[in-house]
Each structure stands twice: as C-alpha cells, then as structure tokens.
N, C-alpha and C. Protein backbone atom coordinates (compact mmCIF):
# COMPACT_ATOMS: atom_id res chain seq x y z
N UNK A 1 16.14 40.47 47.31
CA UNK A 1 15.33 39.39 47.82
C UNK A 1 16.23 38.18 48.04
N UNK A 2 15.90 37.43 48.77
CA UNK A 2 17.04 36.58 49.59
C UNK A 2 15.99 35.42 48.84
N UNK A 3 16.78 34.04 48.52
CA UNK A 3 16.34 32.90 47.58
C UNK A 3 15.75 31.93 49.45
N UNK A 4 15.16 31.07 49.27
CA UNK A 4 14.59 30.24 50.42
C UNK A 4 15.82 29.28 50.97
N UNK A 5 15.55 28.86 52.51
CA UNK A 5 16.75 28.21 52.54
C UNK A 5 16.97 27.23 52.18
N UNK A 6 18.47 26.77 51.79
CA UNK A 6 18.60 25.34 51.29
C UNK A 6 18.58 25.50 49.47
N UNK A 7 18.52 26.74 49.24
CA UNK A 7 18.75 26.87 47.85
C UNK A 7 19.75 28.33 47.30
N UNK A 8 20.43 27.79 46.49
CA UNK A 8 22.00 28.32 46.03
C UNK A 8 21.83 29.02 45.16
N UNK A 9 22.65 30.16 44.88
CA UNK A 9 22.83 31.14 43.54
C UNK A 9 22.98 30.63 43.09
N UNK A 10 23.31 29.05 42.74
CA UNK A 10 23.93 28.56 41.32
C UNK A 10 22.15 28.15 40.81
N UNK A 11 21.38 27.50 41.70
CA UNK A 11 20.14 26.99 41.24
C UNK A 11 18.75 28.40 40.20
N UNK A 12 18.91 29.41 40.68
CA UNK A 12 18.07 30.05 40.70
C UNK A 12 18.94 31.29 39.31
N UNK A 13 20.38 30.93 39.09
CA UNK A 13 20.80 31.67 37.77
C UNK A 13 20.23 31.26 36.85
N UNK A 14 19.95 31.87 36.11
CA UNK A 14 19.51 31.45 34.48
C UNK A 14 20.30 32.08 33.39
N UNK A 15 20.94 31.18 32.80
CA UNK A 15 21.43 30.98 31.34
C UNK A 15 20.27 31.65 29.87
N UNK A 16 21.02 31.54 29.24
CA UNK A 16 20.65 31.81 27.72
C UNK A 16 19.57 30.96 27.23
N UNK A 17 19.64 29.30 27.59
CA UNK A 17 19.07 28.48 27.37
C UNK A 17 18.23 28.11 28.30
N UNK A 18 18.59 28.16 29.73
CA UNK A 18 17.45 27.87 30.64
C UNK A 18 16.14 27.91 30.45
N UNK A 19 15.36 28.86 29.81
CA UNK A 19 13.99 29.09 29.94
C UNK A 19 13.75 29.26 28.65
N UNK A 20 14.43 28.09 27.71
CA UNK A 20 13.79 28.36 25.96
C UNK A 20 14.08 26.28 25.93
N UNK A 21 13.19 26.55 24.58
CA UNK A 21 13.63 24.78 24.28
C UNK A 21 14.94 24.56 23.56
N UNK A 22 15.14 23.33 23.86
CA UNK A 22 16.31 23.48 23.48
C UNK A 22 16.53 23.12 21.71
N UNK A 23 17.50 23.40 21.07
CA UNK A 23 17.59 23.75 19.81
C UNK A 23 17.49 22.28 19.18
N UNK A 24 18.49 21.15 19.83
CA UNK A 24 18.05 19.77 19.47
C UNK A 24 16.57 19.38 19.44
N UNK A 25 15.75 19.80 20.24
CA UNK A 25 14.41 19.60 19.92
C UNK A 25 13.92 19.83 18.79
N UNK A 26 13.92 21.14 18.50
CA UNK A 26 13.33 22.17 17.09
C UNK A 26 14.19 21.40 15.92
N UNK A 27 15.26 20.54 16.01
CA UNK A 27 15.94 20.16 14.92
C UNK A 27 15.70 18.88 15.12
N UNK A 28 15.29 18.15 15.95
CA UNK A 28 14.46 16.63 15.59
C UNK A 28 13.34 16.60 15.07
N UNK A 29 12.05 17.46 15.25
CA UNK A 29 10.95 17.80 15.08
C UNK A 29 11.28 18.37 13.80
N UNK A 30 11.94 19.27 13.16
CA UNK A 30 11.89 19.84 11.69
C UNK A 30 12.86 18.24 10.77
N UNK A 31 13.26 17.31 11.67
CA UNK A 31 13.90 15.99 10.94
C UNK A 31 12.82 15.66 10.16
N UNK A 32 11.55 15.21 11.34
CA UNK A 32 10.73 14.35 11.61
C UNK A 32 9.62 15.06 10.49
N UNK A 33 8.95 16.12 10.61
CA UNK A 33 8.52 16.65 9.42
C UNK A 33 9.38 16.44 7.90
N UNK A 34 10.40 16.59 7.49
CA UNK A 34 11.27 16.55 6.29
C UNK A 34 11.04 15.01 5.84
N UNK A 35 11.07 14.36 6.85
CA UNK A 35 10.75 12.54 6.48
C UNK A 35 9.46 12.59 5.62
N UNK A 36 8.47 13.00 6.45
CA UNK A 36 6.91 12.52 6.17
C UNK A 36 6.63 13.49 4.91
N UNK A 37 7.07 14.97 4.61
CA UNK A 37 7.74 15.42 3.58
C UNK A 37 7.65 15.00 2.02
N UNK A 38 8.74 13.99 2.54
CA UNK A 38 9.23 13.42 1.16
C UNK A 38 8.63 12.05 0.80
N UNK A 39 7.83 11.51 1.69
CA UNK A 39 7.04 10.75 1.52
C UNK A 39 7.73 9.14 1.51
N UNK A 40 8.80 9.25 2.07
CA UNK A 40 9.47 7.89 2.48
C UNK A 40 8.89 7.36 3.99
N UNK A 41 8.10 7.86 4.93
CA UNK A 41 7.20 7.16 5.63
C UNK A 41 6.05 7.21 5.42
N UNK A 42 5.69 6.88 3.73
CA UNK A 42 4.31 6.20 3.45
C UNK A 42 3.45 7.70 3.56
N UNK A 43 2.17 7.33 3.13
CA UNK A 43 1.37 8.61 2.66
C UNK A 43 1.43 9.13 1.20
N UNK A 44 2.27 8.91 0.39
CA UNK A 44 2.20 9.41 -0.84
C UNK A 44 1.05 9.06 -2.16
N UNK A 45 0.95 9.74 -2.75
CA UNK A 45 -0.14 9.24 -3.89
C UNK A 45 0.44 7.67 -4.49
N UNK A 46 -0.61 6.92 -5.00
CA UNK A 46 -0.24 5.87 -5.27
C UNK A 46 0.27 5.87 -6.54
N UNK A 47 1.41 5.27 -7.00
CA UNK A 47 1.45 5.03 -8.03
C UNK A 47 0.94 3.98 -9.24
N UNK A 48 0.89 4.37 -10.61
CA UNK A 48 -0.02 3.89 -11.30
C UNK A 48 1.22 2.47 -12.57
N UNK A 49 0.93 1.39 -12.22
CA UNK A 49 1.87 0.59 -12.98
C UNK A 49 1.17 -0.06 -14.09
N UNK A 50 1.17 0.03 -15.15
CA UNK A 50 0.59 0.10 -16.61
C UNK A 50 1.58 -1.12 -17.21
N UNK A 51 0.59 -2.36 -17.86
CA UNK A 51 1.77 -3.23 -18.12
C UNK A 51 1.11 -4.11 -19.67
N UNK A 52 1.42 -3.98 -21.10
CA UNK A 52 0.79 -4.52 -21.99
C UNK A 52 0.94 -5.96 -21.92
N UNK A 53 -0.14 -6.94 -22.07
CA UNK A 53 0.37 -8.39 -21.88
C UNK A 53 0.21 -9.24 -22.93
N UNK A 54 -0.02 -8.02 -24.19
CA UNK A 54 -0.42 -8.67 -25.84
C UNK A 54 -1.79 -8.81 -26.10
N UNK A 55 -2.34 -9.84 -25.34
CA UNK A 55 -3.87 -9.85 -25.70
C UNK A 55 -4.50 -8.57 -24.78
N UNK A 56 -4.12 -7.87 -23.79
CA UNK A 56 -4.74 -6.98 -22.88
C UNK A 56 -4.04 -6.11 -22.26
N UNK A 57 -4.51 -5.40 -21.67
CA UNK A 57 -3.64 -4.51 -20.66
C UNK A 57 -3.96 -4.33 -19.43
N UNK A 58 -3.49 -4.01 -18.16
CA UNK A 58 -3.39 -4.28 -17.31
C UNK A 58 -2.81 -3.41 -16.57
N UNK A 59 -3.84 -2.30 -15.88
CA UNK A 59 -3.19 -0.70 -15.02
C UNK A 59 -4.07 -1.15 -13.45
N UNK A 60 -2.53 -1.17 -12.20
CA UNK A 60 -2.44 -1.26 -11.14
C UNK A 60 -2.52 -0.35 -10.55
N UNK A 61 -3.21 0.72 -10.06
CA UNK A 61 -3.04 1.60 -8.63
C UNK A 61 -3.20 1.16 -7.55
N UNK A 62 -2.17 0.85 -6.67
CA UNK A 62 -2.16 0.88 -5.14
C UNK A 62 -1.19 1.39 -4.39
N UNK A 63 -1.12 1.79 -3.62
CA UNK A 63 0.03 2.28 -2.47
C UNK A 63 1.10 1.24 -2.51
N UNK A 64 2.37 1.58 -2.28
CA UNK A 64 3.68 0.60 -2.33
C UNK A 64 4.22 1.32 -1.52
N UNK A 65 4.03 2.28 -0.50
CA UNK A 65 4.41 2.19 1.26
C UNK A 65 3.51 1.78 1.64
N UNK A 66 3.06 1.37 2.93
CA UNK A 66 1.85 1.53 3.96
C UNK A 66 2.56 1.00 5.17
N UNK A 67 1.64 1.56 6.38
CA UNK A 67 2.05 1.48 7.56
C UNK A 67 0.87 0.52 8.38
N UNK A 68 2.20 -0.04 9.44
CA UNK A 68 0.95 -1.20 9.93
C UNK A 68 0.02 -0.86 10.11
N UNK A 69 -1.18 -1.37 9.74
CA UNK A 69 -2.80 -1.48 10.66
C UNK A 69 -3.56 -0.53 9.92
N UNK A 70 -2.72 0.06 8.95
CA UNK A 70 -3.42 0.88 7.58
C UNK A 70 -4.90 0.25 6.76
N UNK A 71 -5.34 1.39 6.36
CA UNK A 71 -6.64 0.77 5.89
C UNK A 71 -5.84 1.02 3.77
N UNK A 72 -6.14 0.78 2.81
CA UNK A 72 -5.83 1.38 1.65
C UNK A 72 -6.64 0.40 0.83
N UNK A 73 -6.75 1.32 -0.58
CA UNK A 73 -7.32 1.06 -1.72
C UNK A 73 -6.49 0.73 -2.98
N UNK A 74 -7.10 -0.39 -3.27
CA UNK A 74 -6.18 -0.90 -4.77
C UNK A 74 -7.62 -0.83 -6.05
N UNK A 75 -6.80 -0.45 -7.14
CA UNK A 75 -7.79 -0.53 -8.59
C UNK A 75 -6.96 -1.46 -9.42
N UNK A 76 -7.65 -2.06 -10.01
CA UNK A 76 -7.33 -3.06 -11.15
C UNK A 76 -8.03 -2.68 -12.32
N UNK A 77 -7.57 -2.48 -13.31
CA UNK A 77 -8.11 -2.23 -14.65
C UNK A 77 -7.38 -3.34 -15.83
N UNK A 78 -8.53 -3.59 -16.21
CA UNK A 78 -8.14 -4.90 -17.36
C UNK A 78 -9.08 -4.43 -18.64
N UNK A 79 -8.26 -4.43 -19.78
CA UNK A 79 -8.52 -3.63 -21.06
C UNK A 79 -8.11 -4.74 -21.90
N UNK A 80 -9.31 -5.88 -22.53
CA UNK A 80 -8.74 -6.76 -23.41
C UNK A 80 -8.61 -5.95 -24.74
N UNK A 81 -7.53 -6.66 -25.55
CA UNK A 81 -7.02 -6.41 -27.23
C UNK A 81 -7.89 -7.52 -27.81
N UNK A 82 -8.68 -8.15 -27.86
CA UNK A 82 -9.40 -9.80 -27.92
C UNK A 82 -10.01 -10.02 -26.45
N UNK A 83 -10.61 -10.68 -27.41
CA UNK A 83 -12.21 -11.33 -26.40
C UNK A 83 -11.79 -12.32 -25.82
N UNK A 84 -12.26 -11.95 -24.06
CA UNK A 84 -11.77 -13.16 -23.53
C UNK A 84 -12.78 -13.95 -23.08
N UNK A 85 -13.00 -14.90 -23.16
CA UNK A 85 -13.68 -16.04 -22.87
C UNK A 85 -14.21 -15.98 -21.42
N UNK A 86 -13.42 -16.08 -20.47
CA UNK A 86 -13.45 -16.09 -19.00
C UNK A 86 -12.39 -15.61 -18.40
N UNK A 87 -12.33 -13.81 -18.24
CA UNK A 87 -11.32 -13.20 -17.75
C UNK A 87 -10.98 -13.56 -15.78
N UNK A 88 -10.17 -13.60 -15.47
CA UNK A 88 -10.24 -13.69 -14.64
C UNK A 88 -8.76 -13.33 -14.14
N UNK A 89 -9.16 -12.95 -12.92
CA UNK A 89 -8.28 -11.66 -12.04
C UNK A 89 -7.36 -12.87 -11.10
N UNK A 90 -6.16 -13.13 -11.27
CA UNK A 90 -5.51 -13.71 -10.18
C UNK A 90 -4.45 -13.31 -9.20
N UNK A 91 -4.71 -13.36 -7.75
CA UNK A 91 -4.21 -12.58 -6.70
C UNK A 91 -3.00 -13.79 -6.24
N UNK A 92 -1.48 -13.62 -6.27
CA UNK A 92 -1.08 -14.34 -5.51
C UNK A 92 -1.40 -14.71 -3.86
N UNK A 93 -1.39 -15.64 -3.71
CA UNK A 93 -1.50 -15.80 -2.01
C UNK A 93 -0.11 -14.74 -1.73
N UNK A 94 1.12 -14.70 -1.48
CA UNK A 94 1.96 -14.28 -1.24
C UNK A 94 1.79 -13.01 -0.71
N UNK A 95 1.10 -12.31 -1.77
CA UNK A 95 0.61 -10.59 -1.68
C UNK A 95 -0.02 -10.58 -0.44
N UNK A 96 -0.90 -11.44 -0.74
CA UNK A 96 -1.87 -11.11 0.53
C UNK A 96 -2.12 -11.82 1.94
N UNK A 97 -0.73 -11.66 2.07
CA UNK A 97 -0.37 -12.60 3.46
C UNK A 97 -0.97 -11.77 4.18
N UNK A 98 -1.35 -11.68 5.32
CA UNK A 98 -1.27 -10.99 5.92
C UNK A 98 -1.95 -9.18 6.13
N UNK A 99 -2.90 -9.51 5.62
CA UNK A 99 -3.54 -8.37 4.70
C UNK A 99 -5.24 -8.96 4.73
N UNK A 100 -6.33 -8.38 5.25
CA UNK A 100 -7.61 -8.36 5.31
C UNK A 100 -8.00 -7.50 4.51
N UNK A 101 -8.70 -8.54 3.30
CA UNK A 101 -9.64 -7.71 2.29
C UNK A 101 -10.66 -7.69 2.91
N UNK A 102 -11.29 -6.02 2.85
CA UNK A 102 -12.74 -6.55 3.31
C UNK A 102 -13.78 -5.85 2.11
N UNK A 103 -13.21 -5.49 0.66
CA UNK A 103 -14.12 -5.51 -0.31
C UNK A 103 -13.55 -5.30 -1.48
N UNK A 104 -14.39 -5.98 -2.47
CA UNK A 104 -14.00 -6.28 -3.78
C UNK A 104 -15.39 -5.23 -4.49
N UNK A 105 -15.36 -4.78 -5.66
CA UNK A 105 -16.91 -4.21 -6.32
C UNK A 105 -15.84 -4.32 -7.41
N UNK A 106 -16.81 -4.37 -8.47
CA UNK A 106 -17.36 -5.53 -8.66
C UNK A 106 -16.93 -6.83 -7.97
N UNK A 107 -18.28 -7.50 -7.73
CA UNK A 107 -18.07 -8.93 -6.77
C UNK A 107 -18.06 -9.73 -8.16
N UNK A 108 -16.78 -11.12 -8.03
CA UNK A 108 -16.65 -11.92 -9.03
C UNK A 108 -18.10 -12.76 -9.01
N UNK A 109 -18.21 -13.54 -10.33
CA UNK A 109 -19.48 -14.64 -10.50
C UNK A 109 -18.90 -15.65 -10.12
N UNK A 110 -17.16 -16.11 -9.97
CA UNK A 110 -16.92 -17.07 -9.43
C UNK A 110 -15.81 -17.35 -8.65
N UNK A 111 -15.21 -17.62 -7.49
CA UNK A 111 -13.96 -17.25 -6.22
C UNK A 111 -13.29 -18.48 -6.06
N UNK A 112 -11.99 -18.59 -6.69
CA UNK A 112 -11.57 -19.97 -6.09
C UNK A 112 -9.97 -19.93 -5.58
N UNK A 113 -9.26 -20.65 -5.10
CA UNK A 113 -8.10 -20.97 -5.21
C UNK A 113 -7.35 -21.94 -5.48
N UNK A 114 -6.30 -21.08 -6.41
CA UNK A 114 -5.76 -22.31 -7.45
C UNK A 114 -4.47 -22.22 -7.91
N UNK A 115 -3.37 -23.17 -7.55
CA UNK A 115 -1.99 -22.99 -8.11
C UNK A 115 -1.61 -21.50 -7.33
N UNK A 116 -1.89 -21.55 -5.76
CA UNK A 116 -0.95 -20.73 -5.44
C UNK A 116 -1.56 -19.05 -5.53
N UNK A 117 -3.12 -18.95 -6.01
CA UNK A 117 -3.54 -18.28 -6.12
C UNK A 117 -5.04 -17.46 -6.07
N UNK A 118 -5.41 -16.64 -5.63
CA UNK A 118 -7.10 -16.54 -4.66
C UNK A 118 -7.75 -15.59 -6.89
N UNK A 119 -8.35 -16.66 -7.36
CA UNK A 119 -8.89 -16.66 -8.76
C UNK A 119 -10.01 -16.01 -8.67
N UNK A 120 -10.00 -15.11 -9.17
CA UNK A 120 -11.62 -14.16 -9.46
C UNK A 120 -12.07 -14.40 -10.73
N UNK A 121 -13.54 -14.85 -10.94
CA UNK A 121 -14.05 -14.90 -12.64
C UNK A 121 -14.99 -13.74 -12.60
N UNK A 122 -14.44 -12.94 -13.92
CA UNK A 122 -15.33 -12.04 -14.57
C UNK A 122 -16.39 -12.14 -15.45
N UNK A 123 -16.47 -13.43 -16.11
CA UNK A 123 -17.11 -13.69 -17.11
C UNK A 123 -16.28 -13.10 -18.83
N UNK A 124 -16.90 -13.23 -19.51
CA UNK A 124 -16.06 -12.60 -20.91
C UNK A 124 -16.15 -11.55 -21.12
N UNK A 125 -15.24 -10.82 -21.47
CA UNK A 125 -14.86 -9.20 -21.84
C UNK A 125 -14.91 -8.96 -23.18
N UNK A 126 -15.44 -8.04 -23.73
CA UNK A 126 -14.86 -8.09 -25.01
C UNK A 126 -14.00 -7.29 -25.60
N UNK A 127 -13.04 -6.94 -26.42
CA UNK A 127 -11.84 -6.27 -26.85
C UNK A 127 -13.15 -4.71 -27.13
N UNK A 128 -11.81 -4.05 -25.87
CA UNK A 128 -11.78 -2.44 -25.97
C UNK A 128 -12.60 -2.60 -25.02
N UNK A 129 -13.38 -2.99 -23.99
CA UNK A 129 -14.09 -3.28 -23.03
C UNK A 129 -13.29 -3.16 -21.56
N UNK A 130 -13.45 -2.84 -20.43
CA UNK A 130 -12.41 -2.44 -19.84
C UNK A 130 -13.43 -2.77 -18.60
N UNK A 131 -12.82 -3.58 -17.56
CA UNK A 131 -13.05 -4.29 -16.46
C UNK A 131 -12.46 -3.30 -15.42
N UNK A 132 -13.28 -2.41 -13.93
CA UNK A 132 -12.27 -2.17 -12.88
C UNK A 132 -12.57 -2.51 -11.82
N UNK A 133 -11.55 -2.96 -11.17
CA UNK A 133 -11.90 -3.48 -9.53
C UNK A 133 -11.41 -2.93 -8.95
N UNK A 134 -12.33 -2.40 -7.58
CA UNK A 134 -11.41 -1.90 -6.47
C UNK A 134 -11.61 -3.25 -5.37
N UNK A 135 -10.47 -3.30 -5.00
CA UNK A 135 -10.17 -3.57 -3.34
C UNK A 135 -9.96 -2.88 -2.75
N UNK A 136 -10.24 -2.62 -1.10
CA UNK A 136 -10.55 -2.19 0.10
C UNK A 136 -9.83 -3.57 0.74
N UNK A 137 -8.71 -2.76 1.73
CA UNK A 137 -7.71 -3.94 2.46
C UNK A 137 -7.47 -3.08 3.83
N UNK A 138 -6.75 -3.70 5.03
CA UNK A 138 -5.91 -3.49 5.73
C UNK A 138 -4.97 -4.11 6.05
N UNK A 139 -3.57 -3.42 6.35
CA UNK A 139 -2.43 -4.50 6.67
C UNK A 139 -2.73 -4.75 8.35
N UNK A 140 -2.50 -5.92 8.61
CA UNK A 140 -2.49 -6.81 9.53
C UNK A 140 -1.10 -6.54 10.65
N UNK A 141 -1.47 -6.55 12.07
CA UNK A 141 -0.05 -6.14 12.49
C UNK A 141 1.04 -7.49 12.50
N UNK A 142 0.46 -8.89 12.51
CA UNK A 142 2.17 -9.20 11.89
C UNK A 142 2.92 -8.65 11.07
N UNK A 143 2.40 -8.15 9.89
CA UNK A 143 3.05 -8.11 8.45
C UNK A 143 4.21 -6.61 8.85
N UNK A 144 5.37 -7.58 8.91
CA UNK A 144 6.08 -5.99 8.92
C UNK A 144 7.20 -6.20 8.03
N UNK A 145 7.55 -5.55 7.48
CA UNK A 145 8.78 -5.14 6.56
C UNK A 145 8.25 -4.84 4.95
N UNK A 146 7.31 -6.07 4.21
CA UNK A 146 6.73 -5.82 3.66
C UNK A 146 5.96 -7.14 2.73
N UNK A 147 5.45 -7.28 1.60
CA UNK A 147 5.12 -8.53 0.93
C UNK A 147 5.70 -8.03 -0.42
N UNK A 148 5.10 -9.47 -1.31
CA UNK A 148 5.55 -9.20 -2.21
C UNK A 148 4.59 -10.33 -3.51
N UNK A 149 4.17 -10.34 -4.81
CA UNK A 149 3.54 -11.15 -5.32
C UNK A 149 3.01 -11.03 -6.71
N UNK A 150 2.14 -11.70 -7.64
CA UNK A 150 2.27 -11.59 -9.02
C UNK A 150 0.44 -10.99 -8.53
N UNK A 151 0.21 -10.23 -10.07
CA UNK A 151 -1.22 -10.05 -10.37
C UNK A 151 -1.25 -10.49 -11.28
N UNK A 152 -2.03 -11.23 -11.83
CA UNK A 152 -2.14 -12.03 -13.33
C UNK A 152 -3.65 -12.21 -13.59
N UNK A 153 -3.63 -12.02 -14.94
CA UNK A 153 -4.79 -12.10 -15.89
C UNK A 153 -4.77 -13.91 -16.35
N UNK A 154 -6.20 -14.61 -17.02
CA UNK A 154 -5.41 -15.54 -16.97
C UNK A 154 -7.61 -15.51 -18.33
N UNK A 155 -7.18 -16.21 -19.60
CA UNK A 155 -8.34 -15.99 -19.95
C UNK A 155 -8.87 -18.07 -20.07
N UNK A 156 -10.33 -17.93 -19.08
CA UNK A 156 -10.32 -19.86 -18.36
C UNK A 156 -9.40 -20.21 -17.64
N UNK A 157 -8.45 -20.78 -18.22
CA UNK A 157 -6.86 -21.56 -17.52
C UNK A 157 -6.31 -21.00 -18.46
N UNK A 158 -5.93 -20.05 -19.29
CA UNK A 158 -4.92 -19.61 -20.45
C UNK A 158 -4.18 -18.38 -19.16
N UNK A 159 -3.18 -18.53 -19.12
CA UNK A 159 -2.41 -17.63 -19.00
C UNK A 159 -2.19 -16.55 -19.92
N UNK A 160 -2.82 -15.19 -19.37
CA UNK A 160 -2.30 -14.03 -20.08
C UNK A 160 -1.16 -13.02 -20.29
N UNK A 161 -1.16 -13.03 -19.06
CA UNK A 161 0.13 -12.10 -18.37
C UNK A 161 0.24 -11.82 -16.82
N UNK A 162 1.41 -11.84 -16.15
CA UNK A 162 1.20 -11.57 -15.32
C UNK A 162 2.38 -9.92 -14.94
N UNK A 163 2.07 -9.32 -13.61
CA UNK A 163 2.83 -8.60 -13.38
C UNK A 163 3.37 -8.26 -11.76
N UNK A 164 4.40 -8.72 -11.90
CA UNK A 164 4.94 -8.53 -9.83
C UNK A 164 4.64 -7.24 -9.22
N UNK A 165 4.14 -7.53 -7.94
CA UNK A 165 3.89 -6.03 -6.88
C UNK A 165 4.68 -6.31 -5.80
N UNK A 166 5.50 -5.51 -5.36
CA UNK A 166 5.36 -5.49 -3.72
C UNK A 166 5.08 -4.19 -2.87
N UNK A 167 4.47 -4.79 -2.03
CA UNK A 167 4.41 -3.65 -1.49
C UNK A 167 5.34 -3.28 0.02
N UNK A 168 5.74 -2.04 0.51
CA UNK A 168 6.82 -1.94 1.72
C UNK A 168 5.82 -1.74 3.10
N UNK A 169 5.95 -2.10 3.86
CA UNK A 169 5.31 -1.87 5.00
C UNK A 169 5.95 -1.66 6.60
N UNK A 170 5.86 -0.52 6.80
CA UNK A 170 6.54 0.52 8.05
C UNK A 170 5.71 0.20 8.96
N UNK A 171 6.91 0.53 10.33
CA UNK A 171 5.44 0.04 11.57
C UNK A 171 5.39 1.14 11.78
C-alpha cells in the first residue's frame, strides 16, 4: 500500500515508543502519588499535642498541613487540676489571620478581644471536669506559606498556660 501524497516513510515508521506513553510520564505520575503518600502535601491524620500547664491540661487536635481554601476541624480539650473560676479559651489573633471560623460548639457565655487575643469564657470548671471545643475553619486564599500562634488557657485574667501552634499551608 502506497502512504498518501506528500507523506514520507520516515512519518508513517513507528518506533518502540511511538504508540505507548512515554516512561517519563508513568514516572512523574508514580512521583506525584509517593508525595501525597507520605503525607507531606497535607491530608494526614491530625496530630494530637498534649501539654500539662500545672493547674490543667490542655490536648490540641488539629491539622498542621492544610491546603489553600481547605475546610478543617480543630478540638480543644481543657482538663482543670483546680477549679477555675472563669476558664477561658484564648486564640491568638496571629493564628487566625487569615482563616474563617465558621463554628465554635460549645458557644462561649462571653467573646472578647484582648491583649492580642479573640477570649472565649467558659464559665468555671471544676477539677477533673473536662471542657471540649470544636472549631470548624477554612483557610482563606491569601494565607499562603503558613501561620503561626499561642493557645492559652487563662483562669478571669490569671494566666494559666499557654502553648504555640503553627500551622503549614500549601497552595
């Protein structure tokens, strides 16, 4: 059979590779799986940061990857050793640059900001009594690289303890 005119034995040979994908493909794509894998582009279970602050304790679960425009869940657990008067949950501004909460449960009895910080009141706890909050957030598409900020317990205006988060954020 004679090829059409205007087209050459060289066009119409086929190679080894001609009519398969090529192997750089199958080895970017098995990269690209091995990443998400190992869980260095975000997705992994959250880890749990447990921190004694003397009068209480204080266990963090939230994600420390996330990717822009992500929706994720944070828990706060507060376990007084002693009765606190007026526990209350303090969020650095810093953390939450950039970041839309859109729910708290338990809702605080009282919301303020103060010294640098968005103050939740619980009312008094009493020792061995154990407080949990979830937040419901999304990261915001400015926020890229990542934040960073304190969670602190604080019993009235007494400072209890606090403990640094950051979190990394991939676009």
């Amino acid at each position: 059979m004679q090829p059409p005119d205007g087209i050459f034995e060289q066009q119409t040979a086929t190679g080894i590779w001609d009519r398969h994908a090529s192997p750089l493909s199958i080895l970017i794509l098995a990269g690209v799986l091995m990443l998400a894998l190992t869980g260095l582009a975000g997705g992994q279970t959250s880890p749990t940061i447990t921190k004694d602050l003397g009068a209480a304790s204080l266990r963090i679960k939230t994600p420390v990857i996330l990717r822009n425009g992500e929706f994720f869940e944070s828990q706060i657990e507060i376990t007084p050793n002693i009765r606190l008067g007026d526990a209350q949950l303090a969020i650095g501004s810093d953390l939450w640059r950039d970041i839309t909460i859109n729910s708290m449960i338990p809702a605080a009895s009282d919301e303020h900001f103060e010294k640098g910080a968005y103050r939740f009141s619980y009312g008094p706890l009493a020792a061995g009594e154990t407080l949990s909050v979830k937040i419901d957030g999304q990261i915001n598409p400015p926020l890229f690289a990542g934040t960073a900020g304190d969670v602190a317990l604080y019993d009235g205006d007494k400072l209890v303890g606090r403990q640094k988060l950051a979190i990394r954020v991939l676009p």
